[in-house]
Protein backbone atom coordinates (compact mmCIF):
# COMPACT_ATOMS: atom_id res chain seq x y z
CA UNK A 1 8.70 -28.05 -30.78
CA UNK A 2 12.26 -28.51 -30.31
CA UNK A 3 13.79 -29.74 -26.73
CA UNK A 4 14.59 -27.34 -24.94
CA UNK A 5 13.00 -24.46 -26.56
CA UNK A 6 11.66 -21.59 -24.55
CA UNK A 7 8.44 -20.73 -24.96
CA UNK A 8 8.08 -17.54 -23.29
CA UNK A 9 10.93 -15.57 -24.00
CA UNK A 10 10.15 -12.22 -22.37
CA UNK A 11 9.69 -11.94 -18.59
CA UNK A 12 9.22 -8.68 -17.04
CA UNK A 13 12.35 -7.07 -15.10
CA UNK A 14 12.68 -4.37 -12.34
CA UNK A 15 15.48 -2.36 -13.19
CA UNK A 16 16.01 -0.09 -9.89
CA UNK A 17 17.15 3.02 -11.57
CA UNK A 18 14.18 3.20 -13.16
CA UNK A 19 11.85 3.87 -9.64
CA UNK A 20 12.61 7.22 -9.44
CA UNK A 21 9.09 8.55 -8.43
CA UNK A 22 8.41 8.47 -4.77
CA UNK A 23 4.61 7.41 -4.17
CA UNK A 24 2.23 6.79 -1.13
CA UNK A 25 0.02 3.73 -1.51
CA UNK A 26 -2.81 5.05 0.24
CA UNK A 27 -5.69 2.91 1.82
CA UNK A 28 -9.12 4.24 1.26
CA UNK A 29 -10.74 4.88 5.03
CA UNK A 30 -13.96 3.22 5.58
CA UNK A 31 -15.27 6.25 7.49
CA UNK A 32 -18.39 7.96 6.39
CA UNK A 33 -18.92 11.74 6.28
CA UNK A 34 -22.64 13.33 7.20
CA UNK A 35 -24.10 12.33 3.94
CA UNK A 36 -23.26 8.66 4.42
CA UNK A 37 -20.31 8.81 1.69
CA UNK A 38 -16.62 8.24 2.18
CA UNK A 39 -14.19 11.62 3.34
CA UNK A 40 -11.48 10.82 0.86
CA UNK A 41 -8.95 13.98 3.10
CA UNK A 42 -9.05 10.71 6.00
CA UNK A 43 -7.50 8.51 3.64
CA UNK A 44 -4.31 6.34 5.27
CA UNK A 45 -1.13 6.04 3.61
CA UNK A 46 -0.33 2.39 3.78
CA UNK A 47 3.30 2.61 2.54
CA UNK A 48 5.53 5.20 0.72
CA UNK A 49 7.64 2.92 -1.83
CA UNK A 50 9.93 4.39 -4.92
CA UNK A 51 8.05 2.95 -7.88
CA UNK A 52 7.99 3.90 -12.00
CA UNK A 53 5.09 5.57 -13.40
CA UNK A 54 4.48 4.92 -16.91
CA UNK A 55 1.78 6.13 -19.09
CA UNK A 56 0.68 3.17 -21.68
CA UNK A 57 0.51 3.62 -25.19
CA UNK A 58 -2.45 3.26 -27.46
CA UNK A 59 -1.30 -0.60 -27.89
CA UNK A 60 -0.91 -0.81 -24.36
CA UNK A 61 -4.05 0.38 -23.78
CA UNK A 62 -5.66 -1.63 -26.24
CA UNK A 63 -4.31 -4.64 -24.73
CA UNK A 64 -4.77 -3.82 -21.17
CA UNK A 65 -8.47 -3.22 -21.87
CA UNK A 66 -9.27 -7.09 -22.52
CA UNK A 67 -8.05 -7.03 -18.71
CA UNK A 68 -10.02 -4.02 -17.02
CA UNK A 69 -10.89 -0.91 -18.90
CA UNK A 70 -10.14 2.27 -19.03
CA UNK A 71 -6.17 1.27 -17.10
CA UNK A 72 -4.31 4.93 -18.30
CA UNK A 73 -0.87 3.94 -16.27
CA UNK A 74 0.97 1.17 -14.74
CA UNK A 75 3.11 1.74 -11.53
CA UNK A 76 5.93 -0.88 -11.42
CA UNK A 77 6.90 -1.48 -7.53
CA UNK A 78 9.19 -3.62 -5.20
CA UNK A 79 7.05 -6.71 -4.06
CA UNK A 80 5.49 -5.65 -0.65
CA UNK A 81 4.73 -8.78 1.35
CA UNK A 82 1.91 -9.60 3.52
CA UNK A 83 2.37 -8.01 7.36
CA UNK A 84 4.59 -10.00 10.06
CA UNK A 85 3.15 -10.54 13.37
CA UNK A 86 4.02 -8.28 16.51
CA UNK A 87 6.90 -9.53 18.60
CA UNK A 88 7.94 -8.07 21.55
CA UNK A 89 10.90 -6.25 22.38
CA UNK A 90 11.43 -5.43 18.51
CA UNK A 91 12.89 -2.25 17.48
CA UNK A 92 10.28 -1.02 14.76
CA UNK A 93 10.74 1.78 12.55
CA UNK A 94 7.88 4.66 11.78
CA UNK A 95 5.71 3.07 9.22
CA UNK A 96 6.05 -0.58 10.02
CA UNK A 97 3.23 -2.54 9.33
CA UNK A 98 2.62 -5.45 11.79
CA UNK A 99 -0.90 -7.59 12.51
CA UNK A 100 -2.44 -7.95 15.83
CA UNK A 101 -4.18 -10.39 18.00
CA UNK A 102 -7.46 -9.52 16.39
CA UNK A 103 -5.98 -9.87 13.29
CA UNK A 104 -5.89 -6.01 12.45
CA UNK A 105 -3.47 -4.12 10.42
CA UNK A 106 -0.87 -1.91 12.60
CA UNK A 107 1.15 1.05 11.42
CA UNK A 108 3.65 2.38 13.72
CA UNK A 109 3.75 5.96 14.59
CA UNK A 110 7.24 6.60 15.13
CA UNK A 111 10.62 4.46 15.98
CA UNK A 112 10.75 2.68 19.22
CA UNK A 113 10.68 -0.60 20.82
CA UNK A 114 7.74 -2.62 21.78
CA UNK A 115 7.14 -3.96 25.06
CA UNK A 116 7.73 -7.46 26.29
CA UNK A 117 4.52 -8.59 26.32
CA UNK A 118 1.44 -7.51 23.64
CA UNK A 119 -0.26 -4.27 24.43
CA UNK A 120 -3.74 -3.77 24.67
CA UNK A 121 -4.92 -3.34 21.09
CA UNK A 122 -7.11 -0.90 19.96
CA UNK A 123 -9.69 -2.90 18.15
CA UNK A 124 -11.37 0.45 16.00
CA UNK A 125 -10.09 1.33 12.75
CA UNK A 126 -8.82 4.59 13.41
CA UNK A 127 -7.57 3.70 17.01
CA UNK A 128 -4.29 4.01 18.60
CA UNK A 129 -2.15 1.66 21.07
CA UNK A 130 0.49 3.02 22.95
CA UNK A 131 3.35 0.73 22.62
CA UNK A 132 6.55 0.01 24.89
CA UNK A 133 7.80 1.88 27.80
CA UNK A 134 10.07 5.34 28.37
CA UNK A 135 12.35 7.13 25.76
CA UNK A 136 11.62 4.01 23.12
CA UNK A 137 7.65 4.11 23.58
CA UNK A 138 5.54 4.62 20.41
CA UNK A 139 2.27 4.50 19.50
CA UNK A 140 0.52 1.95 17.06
CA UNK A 141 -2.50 3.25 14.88
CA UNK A 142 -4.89 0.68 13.68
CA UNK A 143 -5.75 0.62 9.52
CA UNK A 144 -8.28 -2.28 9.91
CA UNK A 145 -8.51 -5.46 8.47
CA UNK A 146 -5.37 -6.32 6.52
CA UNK A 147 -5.79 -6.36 2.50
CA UNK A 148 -5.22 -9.68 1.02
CA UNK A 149 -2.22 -11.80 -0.31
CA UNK A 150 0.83 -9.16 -0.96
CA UNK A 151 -0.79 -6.49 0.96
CA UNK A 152 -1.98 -3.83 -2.10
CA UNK A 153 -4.75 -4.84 -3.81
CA UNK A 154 -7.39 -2.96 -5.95
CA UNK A 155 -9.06 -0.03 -4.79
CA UNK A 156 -6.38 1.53 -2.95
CA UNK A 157 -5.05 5.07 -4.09
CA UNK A 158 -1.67 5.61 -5.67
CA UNK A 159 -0.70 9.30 -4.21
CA UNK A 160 2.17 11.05 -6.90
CA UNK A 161 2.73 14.67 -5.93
CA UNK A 162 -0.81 16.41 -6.88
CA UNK A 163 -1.84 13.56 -8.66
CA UNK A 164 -4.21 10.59 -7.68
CA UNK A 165 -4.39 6.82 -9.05
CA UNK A 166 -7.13 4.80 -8.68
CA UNK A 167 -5.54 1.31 -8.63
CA UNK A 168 -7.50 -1.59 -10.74
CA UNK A 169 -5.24 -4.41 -10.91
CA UNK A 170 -2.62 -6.06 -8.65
CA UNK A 171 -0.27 -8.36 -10.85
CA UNK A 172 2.47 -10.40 -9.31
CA UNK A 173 4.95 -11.29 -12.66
CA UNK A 174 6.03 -15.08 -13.06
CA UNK A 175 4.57 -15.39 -8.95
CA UNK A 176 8.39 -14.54 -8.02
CA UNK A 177 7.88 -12.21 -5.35
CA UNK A 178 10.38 -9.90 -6.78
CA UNK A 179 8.21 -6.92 -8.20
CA UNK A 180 4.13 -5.53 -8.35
CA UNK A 181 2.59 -4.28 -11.71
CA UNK A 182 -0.07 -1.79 -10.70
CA UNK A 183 -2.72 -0.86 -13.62
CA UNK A 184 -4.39 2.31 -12.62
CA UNK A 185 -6.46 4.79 -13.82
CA UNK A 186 -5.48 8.46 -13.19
CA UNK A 187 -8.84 10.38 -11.20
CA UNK A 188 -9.21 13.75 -11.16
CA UNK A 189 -11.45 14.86 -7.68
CA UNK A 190 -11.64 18.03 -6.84
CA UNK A 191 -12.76 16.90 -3.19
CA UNK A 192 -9.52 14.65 -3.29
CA UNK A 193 -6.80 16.26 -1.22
CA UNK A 194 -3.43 15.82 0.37
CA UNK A 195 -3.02 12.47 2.40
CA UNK A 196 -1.32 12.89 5.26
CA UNK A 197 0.30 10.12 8.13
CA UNK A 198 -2.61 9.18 10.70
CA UNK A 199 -0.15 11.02 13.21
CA UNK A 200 -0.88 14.39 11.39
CA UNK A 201 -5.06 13.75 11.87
CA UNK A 202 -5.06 14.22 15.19
């Protein structure tokens, strides 16, 4: 081989115009329903990102299988990053992810500011923590332990309009922090039904 030769010539890009599809990432909710199964209506949206939804081609496919079968799409994203900690007196917007004392994951309800020292967390999935003081006080609503590495991993739900992805594969191109491949598989569930914000479960 010659010096200086490059042996992988292609590495993937993210070209912005091309995330025109606004998606929820959804996490699955570990709550049972009567019959011991999961209620897939409690779902959490984790994050609503633009991304690119692309359906794979035969060769795609083919090659995708020797990875994990059956992958029908791929959703190209903006790296998300693993949580911050809370800090106090921090404006946060609605949405914000942030991790706890206990270590949990914490969405935030609406905008505010938090208070100057650490509330009182909720420590149940599914709980709430009221957060700052006055016109600026918000609430905090607790998704549970905090998925690993870049925050969306495999087996959470890509939400698309009236369509549902079953993610299968995280992959993190050339470990540069600059984009997520999502391989998914598109599910069709009748008892699947619109996410909503925890705020709109109560």
């Amino acid at each position: 081989m010659a010096f200086g030769t490059v042996v992988q010539r292609r590495s993937p890009a993210l070209f912005a115009g091309r995330l025109r599809h606004k998606i929820d990432l959804a996490q699955v909710t570990n709550v049972q329903d009567s019959m011991g199964g999961g209620d897939p209506s409690l779902d959490v949206v984790y994050v609503n990102v633009w991304a690119s939804i692309e359906a794979l081609s035969g060769t795609e496919k083919f090659a995708a299988h020797e990875f994990v079968s059956q992958v029908s799409h791929q959703v190209v994203i903006r790296y998300i990053g693993a949580a911050p900690s809370w800090q106090p007196d921090n404006t946060y917007q609605l949405g914000a992810l942030v991790i706890d004392s206990n270590g949990n994951l914490q969405q935030a309800q609406g905008n505010g500011l938090s208070g100057d020292v650490a509330p009182a967390w909720n420590g149940a999935a599914g709980g709430y923590t009221d957060d700052g003081s006055g016109s600026l006080a918000f609430r905090w609503y607790n998704l549970g332990p905090p998925p690993p590495n870049s925050g969306v991993n495999a087996g959470m739900l890509v939400l698309f309009q009236n369509r549902t992805y079953q993610i299968e594969a995280v992959l993190n191109p050339d470990e540069r922090n600059k984009m997520l491949i999502l391989l998914v598989i598109e599910i069709n569930d009748s008892l699947q039904q619109t996410k909503s914000y925890p705020g709109d479960l109560e």
